[in-house]
Protein backbone atom coordinates (compact mmCIF):
# COMPACT_ATOMS: atom_id res chain seq x y z
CA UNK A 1 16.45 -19.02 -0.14
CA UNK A 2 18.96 -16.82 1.41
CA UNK A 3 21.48 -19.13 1.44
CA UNK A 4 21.50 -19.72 -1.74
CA UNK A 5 21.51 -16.14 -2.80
CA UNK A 6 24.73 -15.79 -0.61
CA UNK A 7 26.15 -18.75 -1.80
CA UNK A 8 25.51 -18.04 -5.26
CA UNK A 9 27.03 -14.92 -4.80
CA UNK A 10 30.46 -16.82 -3.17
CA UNK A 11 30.94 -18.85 -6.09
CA UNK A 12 29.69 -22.24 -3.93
CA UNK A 13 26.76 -23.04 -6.05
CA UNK A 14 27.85 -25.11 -8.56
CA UNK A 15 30.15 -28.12 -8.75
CA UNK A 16 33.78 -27.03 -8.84
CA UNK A 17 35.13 -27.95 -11.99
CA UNK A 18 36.52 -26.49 -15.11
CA UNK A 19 40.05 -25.48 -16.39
CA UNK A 20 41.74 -23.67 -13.63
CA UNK A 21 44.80 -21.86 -14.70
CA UNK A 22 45.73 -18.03 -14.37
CA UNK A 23 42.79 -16.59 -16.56
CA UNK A 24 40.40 -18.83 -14.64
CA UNK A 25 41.53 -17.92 -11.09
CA UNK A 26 41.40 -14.09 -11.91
CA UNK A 27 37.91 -14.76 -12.96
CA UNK A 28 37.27 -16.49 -9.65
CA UNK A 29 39.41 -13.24 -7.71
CA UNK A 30 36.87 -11.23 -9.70
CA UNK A 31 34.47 -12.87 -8.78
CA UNK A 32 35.28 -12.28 -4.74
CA UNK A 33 36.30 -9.26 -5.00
CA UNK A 34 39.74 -10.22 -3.50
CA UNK A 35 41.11 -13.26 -1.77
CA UNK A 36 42.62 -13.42 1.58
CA UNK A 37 46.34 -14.87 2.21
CA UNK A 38 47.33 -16.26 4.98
CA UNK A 39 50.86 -18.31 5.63
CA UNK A 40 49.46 -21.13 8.29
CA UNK A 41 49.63 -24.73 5.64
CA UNK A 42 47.70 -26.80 7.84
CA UNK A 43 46.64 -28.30 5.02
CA UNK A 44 47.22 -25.65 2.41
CA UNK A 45 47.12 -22.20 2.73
CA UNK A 46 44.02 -20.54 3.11
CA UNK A 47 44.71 -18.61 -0.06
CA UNK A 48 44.79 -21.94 -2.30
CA UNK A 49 42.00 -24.05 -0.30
CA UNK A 50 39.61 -20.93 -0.87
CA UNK A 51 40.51 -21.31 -4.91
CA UNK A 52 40.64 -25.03 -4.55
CA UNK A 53 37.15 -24.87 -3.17
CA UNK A 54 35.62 -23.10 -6.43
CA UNK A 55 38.05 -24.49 -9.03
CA UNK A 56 38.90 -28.37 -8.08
CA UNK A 57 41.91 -28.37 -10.80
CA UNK A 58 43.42 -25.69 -9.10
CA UNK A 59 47.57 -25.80 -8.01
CA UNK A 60 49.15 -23.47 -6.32
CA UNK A 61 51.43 -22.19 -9.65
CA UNK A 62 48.25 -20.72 -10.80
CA UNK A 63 47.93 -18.00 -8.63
CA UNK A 64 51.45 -17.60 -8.27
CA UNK A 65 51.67 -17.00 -12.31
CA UNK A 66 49.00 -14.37 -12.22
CA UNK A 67 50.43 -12.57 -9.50
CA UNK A 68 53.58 -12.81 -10.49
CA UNK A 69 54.59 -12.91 -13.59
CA UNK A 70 51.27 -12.21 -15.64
CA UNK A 71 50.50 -9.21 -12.87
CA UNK A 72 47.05 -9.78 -13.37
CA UNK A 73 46.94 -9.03 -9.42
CA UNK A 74 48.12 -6.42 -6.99
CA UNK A 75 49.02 -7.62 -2.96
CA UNK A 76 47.01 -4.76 -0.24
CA UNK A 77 45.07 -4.84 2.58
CA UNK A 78 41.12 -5.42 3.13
CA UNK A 79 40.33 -6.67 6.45
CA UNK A 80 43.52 -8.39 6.29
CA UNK A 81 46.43 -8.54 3.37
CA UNK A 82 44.72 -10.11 0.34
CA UNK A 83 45.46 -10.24 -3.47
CA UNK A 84 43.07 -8.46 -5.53
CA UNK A 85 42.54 -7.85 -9.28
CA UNK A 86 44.74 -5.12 -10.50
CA UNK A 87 42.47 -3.04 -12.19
CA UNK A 88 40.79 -1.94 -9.07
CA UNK A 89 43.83 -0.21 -7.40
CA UNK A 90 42.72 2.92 -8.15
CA UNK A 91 40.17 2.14 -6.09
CA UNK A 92 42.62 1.59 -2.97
CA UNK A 93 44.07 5.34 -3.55
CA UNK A 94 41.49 6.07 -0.84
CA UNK A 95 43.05 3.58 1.75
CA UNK A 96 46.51 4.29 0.91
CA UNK A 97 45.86 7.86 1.76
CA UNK A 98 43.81 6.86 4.63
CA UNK A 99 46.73 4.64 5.76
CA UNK A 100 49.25 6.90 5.78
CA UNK A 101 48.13 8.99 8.45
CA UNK A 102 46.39 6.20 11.00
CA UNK A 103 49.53 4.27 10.16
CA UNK A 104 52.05 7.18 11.03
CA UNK A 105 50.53 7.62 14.30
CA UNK A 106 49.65 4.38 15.63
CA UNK A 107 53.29 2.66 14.30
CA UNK A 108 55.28 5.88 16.48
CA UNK A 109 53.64 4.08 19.49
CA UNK A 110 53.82 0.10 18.07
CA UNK A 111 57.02 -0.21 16.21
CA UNK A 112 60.28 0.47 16.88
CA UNK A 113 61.72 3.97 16.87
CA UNK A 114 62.95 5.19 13.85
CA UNK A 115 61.41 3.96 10.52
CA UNK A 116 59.99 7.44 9.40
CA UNK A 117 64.36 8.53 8.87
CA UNK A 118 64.79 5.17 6.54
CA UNK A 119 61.77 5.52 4.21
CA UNK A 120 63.70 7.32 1.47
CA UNK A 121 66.73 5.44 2.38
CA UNK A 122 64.68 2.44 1.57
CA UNK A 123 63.37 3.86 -1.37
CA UNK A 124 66.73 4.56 -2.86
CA UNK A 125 67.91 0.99 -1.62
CA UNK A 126 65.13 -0.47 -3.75
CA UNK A 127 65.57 2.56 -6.78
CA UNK A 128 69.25 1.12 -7.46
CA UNK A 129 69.34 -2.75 -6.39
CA UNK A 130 65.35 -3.70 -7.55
CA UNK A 131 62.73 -5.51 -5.91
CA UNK A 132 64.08 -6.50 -2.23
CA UNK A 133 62.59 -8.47 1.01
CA UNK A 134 63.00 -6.98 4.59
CA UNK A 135 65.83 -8.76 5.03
CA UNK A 136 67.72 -6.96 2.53
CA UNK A 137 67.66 -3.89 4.45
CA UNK A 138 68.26 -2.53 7.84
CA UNK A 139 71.09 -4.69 8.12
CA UNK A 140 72.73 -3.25 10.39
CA UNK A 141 70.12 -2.61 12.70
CA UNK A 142 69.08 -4.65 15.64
CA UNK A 143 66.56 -8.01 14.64
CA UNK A 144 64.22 -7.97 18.00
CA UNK A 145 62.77 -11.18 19.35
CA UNK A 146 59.90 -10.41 20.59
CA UNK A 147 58.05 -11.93 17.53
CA UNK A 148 56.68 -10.80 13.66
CA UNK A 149 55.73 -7.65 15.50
CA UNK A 150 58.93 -7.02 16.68
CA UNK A 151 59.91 -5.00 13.07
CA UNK A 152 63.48 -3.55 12.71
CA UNK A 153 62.85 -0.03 11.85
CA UNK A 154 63.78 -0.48 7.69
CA UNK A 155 60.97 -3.66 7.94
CA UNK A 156 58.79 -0.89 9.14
CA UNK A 157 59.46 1.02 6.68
CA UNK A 158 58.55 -1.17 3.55
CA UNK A 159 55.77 -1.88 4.87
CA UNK A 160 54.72 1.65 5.74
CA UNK A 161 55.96 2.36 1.67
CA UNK A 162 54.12 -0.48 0.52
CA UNK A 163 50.35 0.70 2.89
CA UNK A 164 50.91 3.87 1.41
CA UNK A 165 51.56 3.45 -2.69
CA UNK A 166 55.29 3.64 -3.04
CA UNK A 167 55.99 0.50 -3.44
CA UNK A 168 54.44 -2.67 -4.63
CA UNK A 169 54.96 -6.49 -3.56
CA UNK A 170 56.05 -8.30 -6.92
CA UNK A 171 56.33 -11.77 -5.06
CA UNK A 172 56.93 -13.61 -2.11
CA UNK A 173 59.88 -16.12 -1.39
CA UNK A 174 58.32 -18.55 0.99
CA UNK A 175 55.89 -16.12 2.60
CA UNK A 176 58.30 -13.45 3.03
CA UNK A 177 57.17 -10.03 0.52
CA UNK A 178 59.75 -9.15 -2.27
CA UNK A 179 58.85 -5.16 -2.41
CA UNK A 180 59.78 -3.03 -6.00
CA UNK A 181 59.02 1.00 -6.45
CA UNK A 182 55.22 0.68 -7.84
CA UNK A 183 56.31 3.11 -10.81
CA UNK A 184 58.20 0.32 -12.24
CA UNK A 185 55.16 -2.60 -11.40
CA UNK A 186 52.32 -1.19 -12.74
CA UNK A 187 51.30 1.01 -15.61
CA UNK A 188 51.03 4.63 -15.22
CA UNK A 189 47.17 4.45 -15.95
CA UNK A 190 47.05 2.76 -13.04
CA UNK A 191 49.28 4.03 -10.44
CA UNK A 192 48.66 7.31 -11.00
CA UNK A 193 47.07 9.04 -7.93
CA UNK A 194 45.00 11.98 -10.24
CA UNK A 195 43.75 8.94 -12.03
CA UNK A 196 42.38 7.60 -8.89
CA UNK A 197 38.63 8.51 -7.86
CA UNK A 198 37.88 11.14 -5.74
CA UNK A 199 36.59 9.74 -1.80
CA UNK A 200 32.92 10.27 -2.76
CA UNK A 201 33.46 7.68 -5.73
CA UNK A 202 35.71 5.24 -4.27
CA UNK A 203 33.01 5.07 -1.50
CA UNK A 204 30.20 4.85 -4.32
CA UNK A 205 32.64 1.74 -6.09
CA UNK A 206 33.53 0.11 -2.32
CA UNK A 207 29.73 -0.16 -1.37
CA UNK A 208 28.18 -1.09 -4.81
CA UNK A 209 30.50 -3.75 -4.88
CA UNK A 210 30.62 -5.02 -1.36
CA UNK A 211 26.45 -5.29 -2.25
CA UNK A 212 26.82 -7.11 -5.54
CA UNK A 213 29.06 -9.62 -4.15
CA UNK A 214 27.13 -10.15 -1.09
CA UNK A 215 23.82 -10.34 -2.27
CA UNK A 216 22.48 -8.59 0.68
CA UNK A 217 23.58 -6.90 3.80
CA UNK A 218 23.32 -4.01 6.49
CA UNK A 219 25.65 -1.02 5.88
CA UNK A 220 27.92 -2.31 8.74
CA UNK A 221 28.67 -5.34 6.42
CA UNK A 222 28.77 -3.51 3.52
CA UNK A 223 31.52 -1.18 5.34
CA UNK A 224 33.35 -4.10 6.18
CA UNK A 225 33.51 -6.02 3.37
CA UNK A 226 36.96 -4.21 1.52
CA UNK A 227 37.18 -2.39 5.01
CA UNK A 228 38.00 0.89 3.51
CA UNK A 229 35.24 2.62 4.20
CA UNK A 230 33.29 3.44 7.67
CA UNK A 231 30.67 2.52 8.92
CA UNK A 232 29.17 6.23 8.73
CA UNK A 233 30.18 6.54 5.36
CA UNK A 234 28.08 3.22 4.17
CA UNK A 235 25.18 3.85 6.03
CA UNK A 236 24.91 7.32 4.20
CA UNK A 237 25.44 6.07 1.08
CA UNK A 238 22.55 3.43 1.79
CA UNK A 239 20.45 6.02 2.69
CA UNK A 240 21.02 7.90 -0.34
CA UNK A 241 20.72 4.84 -2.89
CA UNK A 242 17.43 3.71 -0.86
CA UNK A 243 15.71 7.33 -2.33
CA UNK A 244 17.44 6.70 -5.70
CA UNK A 245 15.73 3.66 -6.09
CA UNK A 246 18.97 1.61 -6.15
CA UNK A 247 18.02 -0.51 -3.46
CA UNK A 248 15.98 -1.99 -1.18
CA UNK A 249 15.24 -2.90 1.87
CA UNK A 250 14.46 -6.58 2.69
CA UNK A 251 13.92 -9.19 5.88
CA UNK A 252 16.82 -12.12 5.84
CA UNK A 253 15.14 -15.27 7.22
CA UNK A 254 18.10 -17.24 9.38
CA UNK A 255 18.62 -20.70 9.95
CA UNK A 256 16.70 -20.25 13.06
CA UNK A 257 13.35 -18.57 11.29
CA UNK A 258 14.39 -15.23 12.96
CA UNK A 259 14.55 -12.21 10.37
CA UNK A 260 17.13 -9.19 9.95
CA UNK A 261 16.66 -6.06 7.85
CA UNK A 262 19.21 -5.46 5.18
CA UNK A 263 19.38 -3.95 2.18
CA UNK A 264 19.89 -5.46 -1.80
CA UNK A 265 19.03 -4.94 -4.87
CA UNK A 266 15.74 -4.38 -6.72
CA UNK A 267 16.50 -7.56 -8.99
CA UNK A 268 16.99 -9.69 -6.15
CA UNK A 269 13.72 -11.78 -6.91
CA UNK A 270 15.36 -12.66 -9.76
CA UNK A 271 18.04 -13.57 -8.39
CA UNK A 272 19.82 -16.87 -10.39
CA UNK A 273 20.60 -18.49 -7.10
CA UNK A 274 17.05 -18.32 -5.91
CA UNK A 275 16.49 -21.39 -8.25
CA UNK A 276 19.97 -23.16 -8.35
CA UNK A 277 20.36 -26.02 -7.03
CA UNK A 278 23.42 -26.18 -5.03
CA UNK A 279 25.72 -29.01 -5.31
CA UNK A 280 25.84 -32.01 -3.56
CA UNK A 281 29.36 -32.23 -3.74
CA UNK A 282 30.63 -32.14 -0.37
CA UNK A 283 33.27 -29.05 0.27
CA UNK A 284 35.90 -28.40 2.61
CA UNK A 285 35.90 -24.82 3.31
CA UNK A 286 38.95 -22.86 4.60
CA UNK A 287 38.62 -20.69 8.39
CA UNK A 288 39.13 -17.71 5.90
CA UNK A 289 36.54 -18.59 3.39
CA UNK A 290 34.43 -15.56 2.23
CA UNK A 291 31.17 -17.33 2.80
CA UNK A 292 32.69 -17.47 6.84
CA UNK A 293 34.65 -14.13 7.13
CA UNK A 294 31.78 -12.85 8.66
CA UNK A 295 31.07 -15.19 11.77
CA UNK A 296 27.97 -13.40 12.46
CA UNK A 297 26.26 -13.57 9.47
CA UNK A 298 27.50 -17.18 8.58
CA UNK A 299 25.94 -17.89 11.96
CA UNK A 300 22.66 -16.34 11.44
CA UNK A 301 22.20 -17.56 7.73
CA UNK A 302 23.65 -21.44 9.04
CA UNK A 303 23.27 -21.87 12.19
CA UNK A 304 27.02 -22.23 12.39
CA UNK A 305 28.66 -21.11 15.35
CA UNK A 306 31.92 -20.79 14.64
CA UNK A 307 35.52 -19.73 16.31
CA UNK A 308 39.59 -20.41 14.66
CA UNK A 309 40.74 -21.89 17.69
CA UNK A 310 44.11 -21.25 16.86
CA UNK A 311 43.71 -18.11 19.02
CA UNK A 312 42.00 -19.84 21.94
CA UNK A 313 44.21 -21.36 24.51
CA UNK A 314 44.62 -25.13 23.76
CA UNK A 315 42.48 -26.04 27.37
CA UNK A 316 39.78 -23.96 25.94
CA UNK A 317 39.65 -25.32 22.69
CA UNK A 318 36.53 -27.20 21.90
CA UNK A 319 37.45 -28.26 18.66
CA UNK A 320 40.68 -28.04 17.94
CA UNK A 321 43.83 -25.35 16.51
CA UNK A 322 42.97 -25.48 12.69
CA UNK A 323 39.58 -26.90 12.11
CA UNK A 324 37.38 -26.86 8.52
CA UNK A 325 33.67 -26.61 8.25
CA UNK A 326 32.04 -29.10 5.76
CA UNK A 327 29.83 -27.43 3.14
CA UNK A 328 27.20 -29.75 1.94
CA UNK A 329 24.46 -27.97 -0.45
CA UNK A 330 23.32 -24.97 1.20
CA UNK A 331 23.98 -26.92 4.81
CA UNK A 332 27.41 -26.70 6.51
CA UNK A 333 27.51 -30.35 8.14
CA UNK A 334 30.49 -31.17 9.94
CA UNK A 335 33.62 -29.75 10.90
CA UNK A 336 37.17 -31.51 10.87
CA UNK A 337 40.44 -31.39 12.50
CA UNK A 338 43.13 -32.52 9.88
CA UNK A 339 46.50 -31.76 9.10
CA UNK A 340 48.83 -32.75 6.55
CA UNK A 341 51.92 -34.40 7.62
CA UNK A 342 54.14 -34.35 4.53
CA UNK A 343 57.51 -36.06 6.17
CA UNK A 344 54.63 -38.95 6.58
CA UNK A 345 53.41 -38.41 3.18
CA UNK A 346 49.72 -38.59 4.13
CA UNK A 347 46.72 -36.21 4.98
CA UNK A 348 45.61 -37.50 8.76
CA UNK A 349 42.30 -36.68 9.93
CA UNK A 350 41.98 -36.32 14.05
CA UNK A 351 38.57 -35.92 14.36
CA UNK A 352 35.64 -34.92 12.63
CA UNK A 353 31.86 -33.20 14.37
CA UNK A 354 28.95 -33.73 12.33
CA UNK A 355 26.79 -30.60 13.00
CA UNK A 356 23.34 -31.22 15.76
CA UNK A 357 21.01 -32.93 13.93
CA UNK A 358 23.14 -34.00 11.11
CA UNK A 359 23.62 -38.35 10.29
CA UNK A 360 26.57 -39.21 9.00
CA UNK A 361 25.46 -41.55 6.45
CA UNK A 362 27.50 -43.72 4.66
CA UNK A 363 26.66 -41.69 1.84
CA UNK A 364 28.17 -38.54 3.86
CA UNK A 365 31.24 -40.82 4.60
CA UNK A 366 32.14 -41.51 1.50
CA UNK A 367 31.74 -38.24 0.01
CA UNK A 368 33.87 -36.88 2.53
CA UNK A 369 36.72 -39.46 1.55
CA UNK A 370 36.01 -38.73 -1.77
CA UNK A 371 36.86 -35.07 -1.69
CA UNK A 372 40.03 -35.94 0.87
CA UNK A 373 41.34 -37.64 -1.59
CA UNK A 374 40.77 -34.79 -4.13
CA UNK A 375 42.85 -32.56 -1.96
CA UNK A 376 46.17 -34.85 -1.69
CA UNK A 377 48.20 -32.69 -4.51
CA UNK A 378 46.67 -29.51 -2.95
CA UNK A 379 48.12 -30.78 0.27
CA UNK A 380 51.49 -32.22 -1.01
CA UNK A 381 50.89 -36.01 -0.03
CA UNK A 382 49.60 -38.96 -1.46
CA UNK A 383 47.44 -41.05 1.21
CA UNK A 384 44.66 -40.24 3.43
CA UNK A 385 44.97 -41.89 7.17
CA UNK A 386 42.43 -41.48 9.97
CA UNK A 387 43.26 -41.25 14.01
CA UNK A 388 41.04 -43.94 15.76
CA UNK A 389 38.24 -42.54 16.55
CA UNK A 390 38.11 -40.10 14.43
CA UNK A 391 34.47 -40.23 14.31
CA UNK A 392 32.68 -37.76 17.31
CA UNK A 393 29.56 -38.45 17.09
CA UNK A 394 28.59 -37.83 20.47
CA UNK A 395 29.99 -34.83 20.98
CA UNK A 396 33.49 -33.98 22.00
């Protein structure tokens, strides 16, 4: 029953169809709370597979036309960058504050020497040319090799202007940010720090939401859900809406019949997933999925161990660099190493792991085909092609 609470609450209940163009999507951002970006196109960016996997008409132009052009979405940071609907960036005032100081210090030691002198000299770049990418400043200073960390100190600088509420990202050529003073992005209303809640109410707004969208959760979850506030400051305000009334405690069965404490809401008995029955569409979820952000809890609630080996050392790797879990229902099944290979022209799948105790049916099979060849536009090809044996059923 959990699981479907949580997946109710991740927008993975029902099948995913329906019009998806800008309005839709926002709905669906809404929905999240935010969705994470991440450059890596395996198959498609983690961004558009999350969408894809909640809205199966959804292209890429859709989110780009919201966030762009219909600025029905601001660019910041949760746990990682993310684009989130632009009516709650008031709501960030609190982290952009927060930012500037833990960002001041820790970038002295990180970065390069020499991005706090070319902040307003960014500013001013960006006040009389318009919106501008990091390499449209610093030019004359040194480009390091040492990697994406390896900022110039003007680089650092947008991006300390951008953490902090000077400036907004308006776009993105490729990947790279296009940056513009945020007086000129967003309304007034909006931008406006004495418009922005005071810490005890962005706090009161981070944690109700984190709770609504998770369905349940400890304070340490709730905390780390838009990662703005600490752990401290959740668990107080849990213990304060537990003697309100506004929640409650309850036990979390996992996959493995073990139980966890957490807390939710009173209404959570009537809960809409708690009847739903999940679809039996099969799913290919992204690494960066919301429903798998949190290893932990995905783990307890699944009994799905799971690691993005892209960080592991290819020996080590017991999968493989880029691999998707299969959603099936309220199960996750399988998990498959594929990768689109668009000089090729065809989505190629390497190897696939159903999940202990899991037959791959024929019926399994061809769903999973099925929804490959669903993703084709998403991935930019038009054929599906599999590696011989593809197939691990006995392990890897």
């Amino acid at each position: 029953m959990a699981r479907r609470v949580f997946m109710g609450r991740h927008l993975l209940i029902d099948t995913p169809q329906g019009d998806a163009g800008p309005n839709e999507m926002l709905e669906v951002v809404r929905g999240l709370g935010f969705v994470q970006l991440d450059s890596i196109n395996t198959v498609a960016r983690a961004h558009d597979l999350i969408l894809f996997t909640r809205k199966a008409r959804y292209m890429p132009n859709a989110l780009k036309t919201l966030y762009e052009q219909d600025k029905g979405l601001f660019e910041h940071w949760t746990h990682d960058a993310a684009v989130i609907p632009v009516e709650f960036y008031p709501y960030w005032q609190m982290r952009r504050e927060r930012d500037a100081i833990k960002l001041q210090k820790q970038w002295k030691n990180w970065r390069r020497d020499g991005f706090e002198a070319q902040l307003q000299v960014v500013l001013d770049q960006i006040r009389e040319q318009g919106p501008l990418s990091s390499s449209d400043v610093g030019k004359e200073e040194a480009r390091g090799s040492g990697g994406w960390w390896d900022w110039h100190p003007s680089k650092t600088a947008l991006e300390y202007l951008w953490r902090t509420g000077a400036l907004s990202v308006v776009g993105r050529e490729g990947f790279k940010k296009r940056y513009d003073l945020t007086e000129r992005v967003l309304e007034a209303t909006l931008s406006d720090p004495t418009n922005a809640p005071d810490v005890e109410g962005a706090i009161d707004w981070c944690c109700n939401g984190a709770l609504d969208r998770l369905g349940f959760a400890t304070h340490a979850e709730i905390a780390a859900f838009w990662a703005h506030v600490t752990t401290a400051e959740a668990k107080a305000w849990c213990i304060a809406a537990l003697e309100r009334g506004d929640i409650i405690q309850v036990q979390v069965e996992g996959a493995d019949g073990t139980a966890k404490s957490a807390f939710a809401r009173p209404s959570l008995p009537d809960d809409a997933g708690l009847n739903a029955e999940p679809t039996s569409r099969l799913r290919v979820l992204s690494p960066f999925d919301p429903a798998l952000r949190d290893r932990k809890r995905a783990a307890h609630l699944f009994g799905f161990q799971y690691t993005v080996e892209m960080f592991v050392p290819k020996a080590r790797r017991k999968y493989g660099y880029y691999v998707f879990p299969l959603l099936e229902r309220d199960r996750l099944v399988a998990r498959v190493d594929m990768k689109a290979f668009r000089d090729r022209d065809c989505l190629h799948v390497k190897a696939l792991w159903p999940e202990e105790g899991v037959k791959w049916t024929s019926a399994r099979a061809k769903a999973f085909e099925a929804e490959l060849h669903r993703m084709i536009d998403l991935a930019g090809v038009s054929k599906v092609t599999f590696e011989d044996g593809w197939l691990r059923l006995n392990g890897v």
